[in-house]
Protein backbone atom coordinates (compact mmCIF):
# COMPACT_ATOMS: atom_id res chain seq x y z
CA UNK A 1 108.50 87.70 100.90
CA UNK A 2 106.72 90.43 103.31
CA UNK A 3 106.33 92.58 100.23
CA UNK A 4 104.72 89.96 98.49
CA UNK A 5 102.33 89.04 101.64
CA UNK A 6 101.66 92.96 102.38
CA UNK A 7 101.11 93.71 98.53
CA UNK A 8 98.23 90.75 98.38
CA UNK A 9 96.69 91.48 101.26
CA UNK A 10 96.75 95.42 100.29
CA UNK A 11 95.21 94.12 96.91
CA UNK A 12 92.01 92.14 98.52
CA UNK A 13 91.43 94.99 100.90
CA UNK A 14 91.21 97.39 97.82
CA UNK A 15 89.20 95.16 95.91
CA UNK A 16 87.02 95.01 98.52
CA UNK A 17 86.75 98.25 99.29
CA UNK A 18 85.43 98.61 95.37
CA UNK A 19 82.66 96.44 95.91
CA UNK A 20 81.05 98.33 98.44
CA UNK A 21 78.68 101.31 97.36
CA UNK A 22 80.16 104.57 99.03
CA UNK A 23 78.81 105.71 102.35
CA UNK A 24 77.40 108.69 100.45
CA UNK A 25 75.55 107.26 97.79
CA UNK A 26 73.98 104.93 100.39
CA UNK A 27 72.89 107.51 102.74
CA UNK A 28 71.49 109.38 99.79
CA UNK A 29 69.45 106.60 98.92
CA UNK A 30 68.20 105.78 102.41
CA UNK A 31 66.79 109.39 102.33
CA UNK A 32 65.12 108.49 99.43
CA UNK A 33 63.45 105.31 101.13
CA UNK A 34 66.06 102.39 100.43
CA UNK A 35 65.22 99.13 102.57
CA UNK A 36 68.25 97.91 104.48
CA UNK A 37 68.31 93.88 104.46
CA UNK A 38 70.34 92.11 106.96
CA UNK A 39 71.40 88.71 105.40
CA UNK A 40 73.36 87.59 108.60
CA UNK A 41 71.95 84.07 110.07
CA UNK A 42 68.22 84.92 113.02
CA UNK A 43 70.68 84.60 115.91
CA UNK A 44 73.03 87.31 114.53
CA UNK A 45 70.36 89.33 113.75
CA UNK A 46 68.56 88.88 117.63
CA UNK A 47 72.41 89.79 119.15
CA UNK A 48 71.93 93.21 117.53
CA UNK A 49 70.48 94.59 113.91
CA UNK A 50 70.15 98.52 112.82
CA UNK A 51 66.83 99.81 113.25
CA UNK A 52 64.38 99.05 110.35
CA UNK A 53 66.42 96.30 108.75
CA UNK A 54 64.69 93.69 107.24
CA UNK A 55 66.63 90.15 108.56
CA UNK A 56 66.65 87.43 105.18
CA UNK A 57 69.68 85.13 106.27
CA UNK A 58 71.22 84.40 102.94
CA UNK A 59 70.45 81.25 102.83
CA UNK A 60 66.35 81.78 102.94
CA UNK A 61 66.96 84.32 100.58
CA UNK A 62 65.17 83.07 96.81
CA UNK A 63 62.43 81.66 99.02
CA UNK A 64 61.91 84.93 101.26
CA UNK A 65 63.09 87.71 99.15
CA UNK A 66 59.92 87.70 96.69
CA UNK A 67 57.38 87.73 99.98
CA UNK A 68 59.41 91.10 101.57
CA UNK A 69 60.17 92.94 98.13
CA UNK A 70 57.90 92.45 95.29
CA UNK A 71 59.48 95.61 93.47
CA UNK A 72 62.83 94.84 91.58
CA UNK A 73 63.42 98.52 91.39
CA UNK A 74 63.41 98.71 95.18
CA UNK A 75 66.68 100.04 96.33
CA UNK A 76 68.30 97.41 98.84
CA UNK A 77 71.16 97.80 100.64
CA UNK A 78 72.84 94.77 101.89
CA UNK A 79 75.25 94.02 105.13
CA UNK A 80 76.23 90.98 106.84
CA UNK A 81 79.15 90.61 109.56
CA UNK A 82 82.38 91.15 107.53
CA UNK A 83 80.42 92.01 103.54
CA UNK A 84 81.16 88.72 102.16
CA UNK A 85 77.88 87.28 102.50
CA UNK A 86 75.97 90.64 101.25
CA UNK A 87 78.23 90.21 98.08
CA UNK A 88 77.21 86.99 97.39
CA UNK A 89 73.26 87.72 98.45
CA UNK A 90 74.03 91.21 96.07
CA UNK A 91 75.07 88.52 93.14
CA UNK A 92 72.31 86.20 94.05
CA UNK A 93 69.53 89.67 93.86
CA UNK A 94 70.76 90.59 90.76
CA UNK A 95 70.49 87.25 89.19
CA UNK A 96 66.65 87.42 90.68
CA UNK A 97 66.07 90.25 88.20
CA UNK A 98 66.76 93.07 91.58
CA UNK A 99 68.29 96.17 89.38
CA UNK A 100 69.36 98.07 92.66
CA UNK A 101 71.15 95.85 95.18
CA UNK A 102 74.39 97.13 96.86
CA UNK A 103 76.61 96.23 99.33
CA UNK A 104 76.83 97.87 102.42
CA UNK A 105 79.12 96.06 103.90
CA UNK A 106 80.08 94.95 107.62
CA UNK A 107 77.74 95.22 110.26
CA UNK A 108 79.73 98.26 111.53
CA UNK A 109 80.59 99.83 108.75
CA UNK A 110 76.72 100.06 108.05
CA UNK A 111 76.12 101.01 111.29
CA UNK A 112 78.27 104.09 110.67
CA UNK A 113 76.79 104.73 107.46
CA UNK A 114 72.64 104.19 108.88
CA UNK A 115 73.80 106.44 111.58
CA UNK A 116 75.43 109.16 110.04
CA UNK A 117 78.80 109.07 111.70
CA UNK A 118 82.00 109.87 109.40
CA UNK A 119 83.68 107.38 107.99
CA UNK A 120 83.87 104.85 105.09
């Protein structure tokens, strides 16, 4: 039974691990100008946010998205607390007509990335 319950949770952490874009690819396209959007609710955002991110909580997103980025080939890199919600706002962007949306990610794990420390 602990095989089982380590094997599953092994499984989701991998999968996970494939939906995020590499740290990088995503530093190679913030060199190139890539907007980082924060999709984590205004409060979350006020605690603490990496510098230049654009905050559009995921639920404001179809209504705000078109007023912050009227270029769908704008590269946009997503984060949230944990990745889940940048996943679904990644979905959501791509379903908007968005043709480079990616997932960044946890707040720290984008952190690291916007920063330039090692890591994944």
């Amino acid at each position: 039974m602990i095989l089982i319950v380590a094997g599953a949770i092994a499984a989701v952490l991998i999968f996970r691990r494939l939906l995020f874009i590499s740290p990088d690819t995503a530093r190679k396209y913030l060199q190139q100008g890539a907007r980082v959007v924060d999709v984590r609710e205004p409060g979350e955002y006020r605690a603490g946010h990496l510098p230049n991110a654009v905050n559009i909580p995921l639920g404001e997103l179809q209504r705000s998205l078109p007023r912050h980025d009227k270029d769908k080939n704008q590269v946009l890199l997503l984060h949230c607390v944990s990745g889940t919600r940048s996943e679904i706002a990644r979905k959501l962007m791509k379903n908007m007509g968005h043709q480079n949306v990616f997932n960044l990610g946890s707040y720290r794990r984008a952190e690291k990335i916007v920063s330039g420390q090692p890591g994944r």
